[in-house]
C-alpha atoms as a PDB file:
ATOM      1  CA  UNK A   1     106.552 163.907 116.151  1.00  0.00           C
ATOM      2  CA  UNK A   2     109.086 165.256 118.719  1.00  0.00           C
ATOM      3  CA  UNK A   3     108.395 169.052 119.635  1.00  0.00           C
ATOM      4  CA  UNK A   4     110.128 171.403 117.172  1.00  0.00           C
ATOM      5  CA  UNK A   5     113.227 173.213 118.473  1.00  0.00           C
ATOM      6  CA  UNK A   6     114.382 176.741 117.089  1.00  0.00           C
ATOM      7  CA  UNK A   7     117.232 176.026 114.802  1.00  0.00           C
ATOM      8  CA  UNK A   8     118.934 179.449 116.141  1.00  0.00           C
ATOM      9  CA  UNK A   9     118.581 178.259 120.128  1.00  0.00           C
ATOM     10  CA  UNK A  10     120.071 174.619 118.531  1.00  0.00           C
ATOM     11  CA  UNK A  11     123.407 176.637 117.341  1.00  0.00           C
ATOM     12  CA  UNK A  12     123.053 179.691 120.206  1.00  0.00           C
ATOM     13  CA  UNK A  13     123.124 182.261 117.460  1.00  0.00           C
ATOM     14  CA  UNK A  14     121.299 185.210 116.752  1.00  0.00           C
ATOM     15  CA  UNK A  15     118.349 185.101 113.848  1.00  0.00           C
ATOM     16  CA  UNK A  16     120.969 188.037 111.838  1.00  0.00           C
ATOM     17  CA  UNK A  17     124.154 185.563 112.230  1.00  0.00           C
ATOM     18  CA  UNK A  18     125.807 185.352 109.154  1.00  0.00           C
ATOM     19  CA  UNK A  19     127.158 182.134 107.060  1.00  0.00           C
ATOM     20  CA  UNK A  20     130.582 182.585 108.852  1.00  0.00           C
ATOM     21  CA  UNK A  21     129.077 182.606 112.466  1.00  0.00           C
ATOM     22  CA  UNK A  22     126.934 179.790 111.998  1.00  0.00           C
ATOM     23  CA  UNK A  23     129.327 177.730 110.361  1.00  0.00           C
ATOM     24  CA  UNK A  24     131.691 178.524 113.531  1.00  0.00           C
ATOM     25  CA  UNK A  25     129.000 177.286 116.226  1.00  0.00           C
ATOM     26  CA  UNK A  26     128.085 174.766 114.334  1.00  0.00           C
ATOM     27  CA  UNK A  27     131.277 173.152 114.719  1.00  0.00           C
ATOM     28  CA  UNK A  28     131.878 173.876 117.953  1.00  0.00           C
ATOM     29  CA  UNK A  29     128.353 172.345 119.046  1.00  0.00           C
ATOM     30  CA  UNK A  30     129.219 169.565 116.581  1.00  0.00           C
ATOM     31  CA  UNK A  31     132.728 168.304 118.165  1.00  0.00           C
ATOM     32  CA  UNK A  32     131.172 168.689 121.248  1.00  0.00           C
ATOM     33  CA  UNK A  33     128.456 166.676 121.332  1.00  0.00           C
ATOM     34  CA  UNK A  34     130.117 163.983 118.424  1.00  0.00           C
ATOM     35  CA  UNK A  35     129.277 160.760 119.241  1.00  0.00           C
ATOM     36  CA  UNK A  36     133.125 159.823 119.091  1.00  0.00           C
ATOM     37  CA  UNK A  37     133.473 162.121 122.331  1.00  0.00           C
ATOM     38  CA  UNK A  38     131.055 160.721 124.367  1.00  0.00           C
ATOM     39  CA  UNK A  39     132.218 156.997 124.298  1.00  0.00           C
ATOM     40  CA  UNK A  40     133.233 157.365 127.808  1.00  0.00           C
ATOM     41  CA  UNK A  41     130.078 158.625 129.207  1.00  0.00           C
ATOM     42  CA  UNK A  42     126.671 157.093 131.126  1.00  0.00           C
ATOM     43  CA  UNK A  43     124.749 155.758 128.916  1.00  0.00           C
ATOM     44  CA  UNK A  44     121.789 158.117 128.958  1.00  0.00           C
ATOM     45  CA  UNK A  45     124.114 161.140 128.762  1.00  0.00           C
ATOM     46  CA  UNK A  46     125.335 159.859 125.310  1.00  0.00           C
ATOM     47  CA  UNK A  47     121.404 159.471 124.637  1.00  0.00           C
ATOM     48  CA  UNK A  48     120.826 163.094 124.986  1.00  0.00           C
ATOM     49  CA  UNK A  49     124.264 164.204 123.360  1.00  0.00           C
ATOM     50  CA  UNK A  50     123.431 162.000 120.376  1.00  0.00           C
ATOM     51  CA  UNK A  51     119.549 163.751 120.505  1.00  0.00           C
ATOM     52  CA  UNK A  52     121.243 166.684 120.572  1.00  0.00           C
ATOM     53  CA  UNK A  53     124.034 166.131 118.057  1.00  0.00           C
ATOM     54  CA  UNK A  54     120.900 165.055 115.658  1.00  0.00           C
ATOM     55  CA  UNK A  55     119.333 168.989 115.999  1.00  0.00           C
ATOM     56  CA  UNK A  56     122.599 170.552 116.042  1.00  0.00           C
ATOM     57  CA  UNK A  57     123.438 168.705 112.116  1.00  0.00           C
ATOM     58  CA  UNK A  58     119.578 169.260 110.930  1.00  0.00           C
ATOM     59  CA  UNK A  59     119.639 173.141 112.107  1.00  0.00           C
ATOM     60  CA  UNK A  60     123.336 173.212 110.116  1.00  0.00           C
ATOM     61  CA  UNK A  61     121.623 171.866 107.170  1.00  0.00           C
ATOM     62  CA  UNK A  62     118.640 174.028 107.190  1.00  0.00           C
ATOM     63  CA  UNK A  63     120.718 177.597 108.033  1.00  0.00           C
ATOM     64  CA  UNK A  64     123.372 176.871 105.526  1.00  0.00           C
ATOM     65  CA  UNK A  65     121.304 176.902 102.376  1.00  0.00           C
ATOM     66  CA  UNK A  66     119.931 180.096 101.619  1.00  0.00           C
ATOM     67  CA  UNK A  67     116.713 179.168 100.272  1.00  0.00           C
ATOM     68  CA  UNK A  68     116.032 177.267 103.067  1.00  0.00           C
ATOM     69  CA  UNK A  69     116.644 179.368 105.706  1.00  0.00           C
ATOM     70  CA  UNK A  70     114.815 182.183 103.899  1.00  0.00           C
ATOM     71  CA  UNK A  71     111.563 179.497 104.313  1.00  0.00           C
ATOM     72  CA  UNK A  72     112.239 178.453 107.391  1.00  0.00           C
ATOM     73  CA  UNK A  73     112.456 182.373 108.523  1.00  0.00           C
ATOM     74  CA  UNK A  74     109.407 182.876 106.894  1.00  0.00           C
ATOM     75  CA  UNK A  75     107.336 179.898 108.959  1.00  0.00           C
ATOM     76  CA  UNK A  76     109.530 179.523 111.610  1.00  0.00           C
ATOM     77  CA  UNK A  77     106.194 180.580 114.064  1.00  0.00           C
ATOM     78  CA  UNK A  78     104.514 178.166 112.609  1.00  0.00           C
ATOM     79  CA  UNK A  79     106.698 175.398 112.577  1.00  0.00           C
ATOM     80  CA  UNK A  80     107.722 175.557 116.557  1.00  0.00           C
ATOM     81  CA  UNK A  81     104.226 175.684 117.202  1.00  0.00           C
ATOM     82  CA  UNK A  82     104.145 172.083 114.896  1.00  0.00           C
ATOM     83  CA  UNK A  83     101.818 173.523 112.425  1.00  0.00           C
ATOM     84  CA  UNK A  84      98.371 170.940 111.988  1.00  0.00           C
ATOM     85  CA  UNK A  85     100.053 167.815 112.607  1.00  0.00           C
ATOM     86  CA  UNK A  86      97.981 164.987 110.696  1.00  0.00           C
ATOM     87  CA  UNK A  87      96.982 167.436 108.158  1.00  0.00           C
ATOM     88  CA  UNK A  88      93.922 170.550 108.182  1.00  0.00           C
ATOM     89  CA  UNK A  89      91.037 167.615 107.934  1.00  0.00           C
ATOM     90  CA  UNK A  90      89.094 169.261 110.911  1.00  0.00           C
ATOM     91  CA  UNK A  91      85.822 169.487 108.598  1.00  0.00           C
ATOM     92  CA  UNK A  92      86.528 173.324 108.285  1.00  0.00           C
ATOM     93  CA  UNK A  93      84.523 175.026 106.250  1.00  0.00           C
ATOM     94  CA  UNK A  94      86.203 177.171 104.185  1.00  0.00           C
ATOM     95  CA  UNK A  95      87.362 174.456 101.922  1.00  0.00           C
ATOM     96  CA  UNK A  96      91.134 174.341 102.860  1.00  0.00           C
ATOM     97  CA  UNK A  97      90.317 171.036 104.789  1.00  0.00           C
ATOM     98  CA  UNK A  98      91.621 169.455 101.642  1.00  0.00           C
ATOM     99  CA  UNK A  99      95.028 170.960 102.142  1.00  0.00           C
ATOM    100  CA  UNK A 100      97.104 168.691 103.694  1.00  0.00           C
ATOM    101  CA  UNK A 101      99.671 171.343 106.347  1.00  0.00           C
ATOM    102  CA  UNK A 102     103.100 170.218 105.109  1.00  0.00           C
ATOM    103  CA  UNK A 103     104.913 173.257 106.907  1.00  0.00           C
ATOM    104  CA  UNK A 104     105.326 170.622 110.301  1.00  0.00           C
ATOM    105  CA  UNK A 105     106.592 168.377 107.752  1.00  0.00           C
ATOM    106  CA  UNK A 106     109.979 170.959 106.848  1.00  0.00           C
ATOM    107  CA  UNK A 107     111.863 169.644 110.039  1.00  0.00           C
ATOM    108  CA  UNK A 108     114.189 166.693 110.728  1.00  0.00           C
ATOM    109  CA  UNK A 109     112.421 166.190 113.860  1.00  0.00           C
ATOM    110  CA  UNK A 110     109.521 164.836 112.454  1.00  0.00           C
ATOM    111  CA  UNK A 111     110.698 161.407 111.024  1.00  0.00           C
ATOM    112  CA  UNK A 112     113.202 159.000 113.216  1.00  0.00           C
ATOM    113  CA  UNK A 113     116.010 157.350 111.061  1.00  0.00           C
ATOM    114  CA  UNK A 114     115.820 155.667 107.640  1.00  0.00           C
ATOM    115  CA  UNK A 115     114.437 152.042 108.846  1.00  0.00           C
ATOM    116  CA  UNK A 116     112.156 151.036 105.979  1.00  0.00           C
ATOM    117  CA  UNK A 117     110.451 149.174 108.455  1.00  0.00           C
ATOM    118  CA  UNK A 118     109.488 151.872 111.184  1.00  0.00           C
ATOM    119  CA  UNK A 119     106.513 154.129 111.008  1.00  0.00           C
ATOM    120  CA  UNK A 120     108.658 157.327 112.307  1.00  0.00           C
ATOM    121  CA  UNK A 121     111.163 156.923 109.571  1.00  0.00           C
ATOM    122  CA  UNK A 122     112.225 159.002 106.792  1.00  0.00           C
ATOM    123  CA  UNK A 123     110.440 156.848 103.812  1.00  0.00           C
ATOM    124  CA  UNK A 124     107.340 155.781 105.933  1.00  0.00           C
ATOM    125  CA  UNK A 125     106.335 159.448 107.087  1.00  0.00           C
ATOM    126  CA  UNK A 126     107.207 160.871 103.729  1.00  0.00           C
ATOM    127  CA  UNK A 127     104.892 158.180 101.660  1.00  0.00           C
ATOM    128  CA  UNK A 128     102.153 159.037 103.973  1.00  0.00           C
ATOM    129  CA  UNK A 129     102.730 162.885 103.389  1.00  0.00           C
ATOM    130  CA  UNK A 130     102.833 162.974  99.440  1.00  0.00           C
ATOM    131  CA  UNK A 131     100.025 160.281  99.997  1.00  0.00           C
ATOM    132  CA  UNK A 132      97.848 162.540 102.031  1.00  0.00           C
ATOM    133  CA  UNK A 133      98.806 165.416  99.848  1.00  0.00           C
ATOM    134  CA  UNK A 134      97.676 163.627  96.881  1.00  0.00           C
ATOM    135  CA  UNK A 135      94.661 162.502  98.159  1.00  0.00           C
ATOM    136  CA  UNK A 136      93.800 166.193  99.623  1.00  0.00           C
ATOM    137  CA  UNK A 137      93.780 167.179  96.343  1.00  0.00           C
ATOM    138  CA  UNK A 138      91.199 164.360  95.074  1.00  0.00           C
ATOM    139  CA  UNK A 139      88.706 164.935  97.578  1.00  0.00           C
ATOM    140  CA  UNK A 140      88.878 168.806  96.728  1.00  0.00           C
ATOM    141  CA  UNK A 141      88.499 167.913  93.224  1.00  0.00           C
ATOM    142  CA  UNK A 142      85.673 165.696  93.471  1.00  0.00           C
ATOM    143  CA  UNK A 143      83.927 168.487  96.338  1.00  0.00           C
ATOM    144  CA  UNK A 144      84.041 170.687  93.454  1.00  0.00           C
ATOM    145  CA  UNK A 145      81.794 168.803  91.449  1.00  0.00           C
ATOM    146  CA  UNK A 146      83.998 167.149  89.420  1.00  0.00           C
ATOM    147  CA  UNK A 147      82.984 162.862  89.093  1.00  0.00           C
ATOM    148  CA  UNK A 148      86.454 161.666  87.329  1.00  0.00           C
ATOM    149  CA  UNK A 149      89.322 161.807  88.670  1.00  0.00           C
ATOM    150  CA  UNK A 150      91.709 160.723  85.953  1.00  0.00           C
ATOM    151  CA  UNK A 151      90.962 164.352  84.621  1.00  0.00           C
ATOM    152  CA  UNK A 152      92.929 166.203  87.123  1.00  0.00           C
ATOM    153  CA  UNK A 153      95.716 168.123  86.050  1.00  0.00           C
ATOM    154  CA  UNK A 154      98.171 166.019  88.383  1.00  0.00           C
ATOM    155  CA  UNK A 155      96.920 162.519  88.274  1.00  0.00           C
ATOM    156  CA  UNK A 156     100.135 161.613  87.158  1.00  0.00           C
ATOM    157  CA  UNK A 157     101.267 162.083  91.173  1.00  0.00           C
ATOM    158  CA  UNK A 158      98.929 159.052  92.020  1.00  0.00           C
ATOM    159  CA  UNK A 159     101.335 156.221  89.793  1.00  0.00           C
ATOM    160  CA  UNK A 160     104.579 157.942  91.668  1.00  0.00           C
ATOM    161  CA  UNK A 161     105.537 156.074  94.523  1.00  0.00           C
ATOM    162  CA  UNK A 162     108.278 157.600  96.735  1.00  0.00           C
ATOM    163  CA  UNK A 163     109.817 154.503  97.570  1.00  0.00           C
ATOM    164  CA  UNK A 164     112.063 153.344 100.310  1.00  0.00           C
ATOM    165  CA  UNK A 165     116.080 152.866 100.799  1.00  0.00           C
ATOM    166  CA  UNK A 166     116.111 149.881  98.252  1.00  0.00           C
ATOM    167  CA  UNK A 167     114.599 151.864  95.518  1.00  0.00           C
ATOM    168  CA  UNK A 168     116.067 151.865  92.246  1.00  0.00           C
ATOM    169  CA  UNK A 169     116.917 155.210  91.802  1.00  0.00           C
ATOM    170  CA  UNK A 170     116.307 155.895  88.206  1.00  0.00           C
ATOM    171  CA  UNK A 171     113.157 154.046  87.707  1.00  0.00           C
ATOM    172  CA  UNK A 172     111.590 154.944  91.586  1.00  0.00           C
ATOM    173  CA  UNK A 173     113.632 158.072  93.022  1.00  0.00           C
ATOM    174  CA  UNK A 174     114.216 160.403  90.008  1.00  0.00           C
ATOM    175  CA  UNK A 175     110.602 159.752  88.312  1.00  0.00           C
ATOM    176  CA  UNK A 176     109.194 160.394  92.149  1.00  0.00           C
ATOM    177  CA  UNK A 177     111.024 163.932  92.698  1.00  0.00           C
ATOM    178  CA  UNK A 178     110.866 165.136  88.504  1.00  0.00           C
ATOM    179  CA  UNK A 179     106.875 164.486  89.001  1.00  0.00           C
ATOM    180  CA  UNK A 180     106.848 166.790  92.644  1.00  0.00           C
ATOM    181  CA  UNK A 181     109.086 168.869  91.946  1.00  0.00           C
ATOM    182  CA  UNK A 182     106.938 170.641  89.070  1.00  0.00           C
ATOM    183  CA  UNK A 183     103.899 170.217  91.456  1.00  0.00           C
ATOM    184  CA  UNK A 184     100.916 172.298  90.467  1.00  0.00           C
ATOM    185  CA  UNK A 185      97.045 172.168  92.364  1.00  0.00           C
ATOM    186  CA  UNK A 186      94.208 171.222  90.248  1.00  0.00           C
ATOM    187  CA  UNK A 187      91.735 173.054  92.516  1.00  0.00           C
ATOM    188  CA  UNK A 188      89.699 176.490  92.292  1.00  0.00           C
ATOM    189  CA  UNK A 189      90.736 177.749  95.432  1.00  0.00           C
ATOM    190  CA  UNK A 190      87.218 178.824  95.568  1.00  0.00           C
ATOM    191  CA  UNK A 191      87.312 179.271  99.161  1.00  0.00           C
ATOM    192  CA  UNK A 192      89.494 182.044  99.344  1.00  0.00           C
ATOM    193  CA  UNK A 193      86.855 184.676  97.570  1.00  0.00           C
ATOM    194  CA  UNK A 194      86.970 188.055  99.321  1.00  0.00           C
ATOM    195  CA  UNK A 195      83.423 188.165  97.855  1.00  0.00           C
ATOM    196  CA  UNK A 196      80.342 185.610  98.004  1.00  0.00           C
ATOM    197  CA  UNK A 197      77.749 184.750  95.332  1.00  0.00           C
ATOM    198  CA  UNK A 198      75.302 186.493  97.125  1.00  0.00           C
ATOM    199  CA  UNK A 199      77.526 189.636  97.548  1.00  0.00           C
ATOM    200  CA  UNK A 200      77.784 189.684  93.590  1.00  0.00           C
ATOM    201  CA  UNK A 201      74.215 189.302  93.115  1.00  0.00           C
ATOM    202  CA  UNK A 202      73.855 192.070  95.458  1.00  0.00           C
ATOM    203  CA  UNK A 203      76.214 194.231  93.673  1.00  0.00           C
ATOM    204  CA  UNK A 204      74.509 197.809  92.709  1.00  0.00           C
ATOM    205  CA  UNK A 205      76.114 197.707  89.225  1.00  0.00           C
ATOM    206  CA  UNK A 206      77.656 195.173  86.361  1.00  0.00           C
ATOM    207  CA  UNK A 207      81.330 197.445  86.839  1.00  0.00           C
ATOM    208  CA  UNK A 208      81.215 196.811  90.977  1.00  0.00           C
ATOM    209  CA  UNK A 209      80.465 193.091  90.249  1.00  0.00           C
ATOM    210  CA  UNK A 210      82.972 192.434  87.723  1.00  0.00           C
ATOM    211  CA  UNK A 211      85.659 194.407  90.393  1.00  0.00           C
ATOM    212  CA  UNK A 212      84.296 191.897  92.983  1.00  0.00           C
ATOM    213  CA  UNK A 213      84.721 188.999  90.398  1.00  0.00           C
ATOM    214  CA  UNK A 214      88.465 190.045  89.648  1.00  0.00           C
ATOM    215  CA  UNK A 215      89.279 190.208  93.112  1.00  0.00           C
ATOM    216  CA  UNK A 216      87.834 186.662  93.619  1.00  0.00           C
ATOM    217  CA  UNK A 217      90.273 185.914  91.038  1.00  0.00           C
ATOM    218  CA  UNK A 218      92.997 187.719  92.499  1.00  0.00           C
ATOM    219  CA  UNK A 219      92.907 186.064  95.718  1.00  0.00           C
ATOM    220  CA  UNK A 220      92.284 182.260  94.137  1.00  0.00           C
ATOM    221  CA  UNK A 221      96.017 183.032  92.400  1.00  0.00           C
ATOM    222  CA  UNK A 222      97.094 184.202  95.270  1.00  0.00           C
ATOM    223  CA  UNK A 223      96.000 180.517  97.417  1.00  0.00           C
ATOM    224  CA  UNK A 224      96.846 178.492  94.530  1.00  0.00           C
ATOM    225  CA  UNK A 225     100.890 179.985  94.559  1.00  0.00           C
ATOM    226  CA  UNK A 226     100.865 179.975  97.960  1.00  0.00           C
ATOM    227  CA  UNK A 227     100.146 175.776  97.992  1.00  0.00           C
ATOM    228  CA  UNK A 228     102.245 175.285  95.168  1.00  0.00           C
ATOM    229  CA  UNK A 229     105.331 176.692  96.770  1.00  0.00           C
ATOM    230  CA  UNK A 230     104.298 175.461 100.203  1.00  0.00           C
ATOM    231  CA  UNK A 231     104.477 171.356  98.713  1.00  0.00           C
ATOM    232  CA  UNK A 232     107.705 172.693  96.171  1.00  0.00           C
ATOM    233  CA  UNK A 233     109.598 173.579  99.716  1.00  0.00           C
ATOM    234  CA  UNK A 234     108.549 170.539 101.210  1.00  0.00           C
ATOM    235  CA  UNK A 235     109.919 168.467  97.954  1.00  0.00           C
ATOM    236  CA  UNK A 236     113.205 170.577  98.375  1.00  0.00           C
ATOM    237  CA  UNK A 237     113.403 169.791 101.995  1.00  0.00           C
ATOM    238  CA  UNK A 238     112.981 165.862 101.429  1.00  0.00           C
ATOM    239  CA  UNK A 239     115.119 165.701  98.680  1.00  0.00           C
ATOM    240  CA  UNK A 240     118.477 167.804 100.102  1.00  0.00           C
ATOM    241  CA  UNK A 241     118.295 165.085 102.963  1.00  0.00           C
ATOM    242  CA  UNK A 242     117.125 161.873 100.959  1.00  0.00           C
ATOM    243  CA  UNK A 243     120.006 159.653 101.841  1.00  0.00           C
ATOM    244  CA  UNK A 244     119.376 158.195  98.247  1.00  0.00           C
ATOM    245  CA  UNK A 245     120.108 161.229  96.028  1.00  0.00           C
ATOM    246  CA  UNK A 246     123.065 161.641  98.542  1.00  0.00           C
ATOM    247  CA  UNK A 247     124.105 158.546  97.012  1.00  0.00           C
ATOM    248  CA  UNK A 248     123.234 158.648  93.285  1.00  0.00           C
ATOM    249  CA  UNK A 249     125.275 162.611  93.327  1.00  0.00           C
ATOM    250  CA  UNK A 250     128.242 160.347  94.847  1.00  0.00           C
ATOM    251  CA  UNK A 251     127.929 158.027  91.823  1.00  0.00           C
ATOM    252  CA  UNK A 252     127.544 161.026  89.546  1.00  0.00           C
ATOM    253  CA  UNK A 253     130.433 163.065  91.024  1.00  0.00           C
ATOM    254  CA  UNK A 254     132.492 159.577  90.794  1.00  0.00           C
ATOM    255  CA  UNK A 255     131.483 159.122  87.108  1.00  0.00           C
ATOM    256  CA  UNK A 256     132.081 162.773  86.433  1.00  0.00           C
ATOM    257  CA  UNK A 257     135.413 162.385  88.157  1.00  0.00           C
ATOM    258  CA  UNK A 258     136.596 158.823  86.546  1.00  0.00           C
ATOM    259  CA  UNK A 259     135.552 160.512  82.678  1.00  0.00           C
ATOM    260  CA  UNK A 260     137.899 163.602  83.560  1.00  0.00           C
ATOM    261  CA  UNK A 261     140.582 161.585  84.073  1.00  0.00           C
ATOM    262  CA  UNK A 262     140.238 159.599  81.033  1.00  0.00           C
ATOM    263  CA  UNK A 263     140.181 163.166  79.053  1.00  0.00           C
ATOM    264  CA  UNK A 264     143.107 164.386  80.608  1.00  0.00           C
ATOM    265  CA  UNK A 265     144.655 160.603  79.923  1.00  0.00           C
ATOM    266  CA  UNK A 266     143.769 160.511  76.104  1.00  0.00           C
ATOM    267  CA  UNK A 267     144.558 164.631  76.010  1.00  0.00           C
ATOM    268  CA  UNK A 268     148.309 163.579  77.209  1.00  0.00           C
ATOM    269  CA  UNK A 269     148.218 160.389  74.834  1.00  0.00           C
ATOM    270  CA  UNK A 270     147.280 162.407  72.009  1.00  0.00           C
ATOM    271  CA  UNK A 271     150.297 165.392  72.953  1.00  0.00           C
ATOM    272  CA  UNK A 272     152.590 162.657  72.895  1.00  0.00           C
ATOM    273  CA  UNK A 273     151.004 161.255  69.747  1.00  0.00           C
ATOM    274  CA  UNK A 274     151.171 164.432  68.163  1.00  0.00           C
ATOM    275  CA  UNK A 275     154.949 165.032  69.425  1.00  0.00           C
ATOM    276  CA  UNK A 276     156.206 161.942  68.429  1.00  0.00           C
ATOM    277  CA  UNK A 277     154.307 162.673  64.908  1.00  0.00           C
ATOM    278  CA  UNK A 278     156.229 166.069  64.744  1.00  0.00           C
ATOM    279  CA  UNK A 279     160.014 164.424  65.671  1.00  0.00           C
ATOM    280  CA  UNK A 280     159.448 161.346  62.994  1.00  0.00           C
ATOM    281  CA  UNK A 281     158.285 164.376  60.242  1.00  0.00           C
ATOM    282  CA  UNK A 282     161.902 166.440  61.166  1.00  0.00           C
ATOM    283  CA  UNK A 283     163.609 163.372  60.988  1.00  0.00           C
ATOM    284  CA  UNK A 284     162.038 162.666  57.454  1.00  0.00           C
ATOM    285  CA  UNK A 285     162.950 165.946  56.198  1.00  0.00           C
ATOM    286  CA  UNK A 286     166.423 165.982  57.537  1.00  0.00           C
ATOM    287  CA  UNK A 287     166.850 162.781  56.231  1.00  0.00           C
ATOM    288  CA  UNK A 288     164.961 164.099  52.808  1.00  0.00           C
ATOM    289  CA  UNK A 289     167.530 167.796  52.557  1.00  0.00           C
ATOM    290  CA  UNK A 290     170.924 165.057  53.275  1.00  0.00           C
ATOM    291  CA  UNK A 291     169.654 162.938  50.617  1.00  0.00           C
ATOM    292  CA  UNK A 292     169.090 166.097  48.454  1.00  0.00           C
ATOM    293  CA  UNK A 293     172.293 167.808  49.481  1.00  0.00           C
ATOM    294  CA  UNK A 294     174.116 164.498  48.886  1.00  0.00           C
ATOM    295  CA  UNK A 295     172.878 164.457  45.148  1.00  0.00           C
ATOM    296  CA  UNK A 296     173.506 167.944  44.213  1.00  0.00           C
ATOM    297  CA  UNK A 297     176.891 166.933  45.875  1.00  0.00           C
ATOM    298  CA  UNK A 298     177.263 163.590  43.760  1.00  0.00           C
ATOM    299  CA  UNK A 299     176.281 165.810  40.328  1.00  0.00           C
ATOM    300  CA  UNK A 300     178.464 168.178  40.635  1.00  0.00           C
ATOM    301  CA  UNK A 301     181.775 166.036  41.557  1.00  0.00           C
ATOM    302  CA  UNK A 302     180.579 164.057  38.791  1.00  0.00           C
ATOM    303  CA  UNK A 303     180.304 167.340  36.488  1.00  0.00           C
ATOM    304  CA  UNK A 304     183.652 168.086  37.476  1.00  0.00           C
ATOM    305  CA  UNK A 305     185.173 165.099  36.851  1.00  0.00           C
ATOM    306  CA  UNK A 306     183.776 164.933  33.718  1.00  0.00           C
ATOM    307  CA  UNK A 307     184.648 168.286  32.637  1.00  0.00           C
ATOM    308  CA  UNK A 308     188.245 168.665  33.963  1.00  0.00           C
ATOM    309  CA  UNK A 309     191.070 167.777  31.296  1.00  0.00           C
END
């Protein structure tokens, strides 16, 4: 994994810049270091403009959405110091050696391309991720005493694969991100109690224990939201640059576009259906008041015909 960069050094902005500032030195960066402008330079020049053209687009992407600059604000310490690489599984004992760290895993630095076929690549490093993930949370389960696994809350995340650029995306893509995106940890979180079962049994009174108890409880809600919306960002992350959603939204917006025109087509068809409906109906009832007019005309000539001497 290449060494995180600051997204603000990237674009030369302040951390306070607003939407209109980075947009502006985005571009700028953007045309300047465009491959298309450096056709006519050495070839390892053109190397590190096209390195470079590659952080100034992923810090664009990340500082443009809202949510995820808010996260990336949030962890941005963490994430230029590259977080655990490989995952927390340094035997710790707390228990959060199950946790896979994902926060590393929220930059564009850390995958190489969309190759199917290269280990650095977008699908490769992301498979072993959710793998990892996955598998973080079976160990836990099982180091909680637990002997089957198919009774996990999630097991469902083990028959989701995440695919690579060939995947079908109704049958691979969408089942893979509508299972992680409603991600949820079947573990206690047991290792984040303030208070130890010796500390309760120690307790001078049934009230002060069932305090300590509530704050164990407390602070288990408080790891278990904390991992939920850790993985949810990561999900978030992969999916706003998962050149396969990019795609299926194109068919979507191409669908969505092709169907309005239809509608507007049959909504003019119809108007001119409906006109040429109302011009036929005048002409019938002109046609209906000169046939009238011409037989009140006919009786009465005829009346006075027959009536004059």
């Amino acid at each position: 994994m290449n060494q995180p960069q600051c997204h603000y050094e990237v674009l030369s902005i302040p951390q306070t810049a607003d939407a209109a500032t980075i947009k502006k030195a985005h571009r700028r960066l953007a045309l300047l270091h465009h491959p298309d402008k450096t056709v006519n330079l050495p070839i390892e020049e053109r190397q590190r403009s096209a390195a470079q053209f590659k952080l100034i687009q992923a810090a664009y992407e990340c500082l443009s959405d809202d949510v995820e600059r808010r996260w990336y604000d949030e962890h941005r310490d963490l994430i230029l110091r590259g977080g655990a690489v490989g995952g927390n599984n340094d035997g710790d004992s707390n228990g959060c050696s199950f946790l896979y760290e994902v926060i590393s895993f929220q930059y564009a630095g850390c995958y190489n391309g969309y190759d199917d076929d290269s280990d650095d690549s977008f699908y490769q490093v992301y498979h072993r991720v959710f793998t990892e993930i996955f598998h973080g949370e079976q160990r836990g389960y099982v180091s909680e005493g637990n002997i089957d696994t198919d009774t996990m809350s999630n097991i469902h995340l083990k028959d989701v694969s995440f695919g690579n650029s060939k995947s079908d995306y109704k049958s691979v893509v969408s089942v893979f991100y509508n299972a992680w995106e409603s991600f949820s940890s079947c573990l206690s979180y047991a290792w984040e109690d303030m208070y130890s079962l010796q500390d309760m049994k120690e307790a001078p009174n049934r009230r002060v224990r069932r305090l300590m108890e509530e704050e164990n409880r407390k602070k288990r809600r408080v790891g278990k939201k904390e991992r939920i919306e850790e993985v949810c960002a990561l999900v978030r992350f992969v999916k706003r640059r998962d050149p396969r959603v990019a795609r299926q939204r194109e068919v979507v917006a191409r669908e969505q576009s092709r169907k309005e025109v239809e509608k507007k087509r049959e909504d003019a068809k119809r108007k001119e259906e409906v006109a040429a409906a109302k011009e036929v109906r005048s002409v019938c009832m002109f046609m209906c008041h000169m046939c009238v007019f011409m037989c009140v005309l006919v009786f009465y000539s005829f009346t006075y015909l027959t009536t004059t001497p």
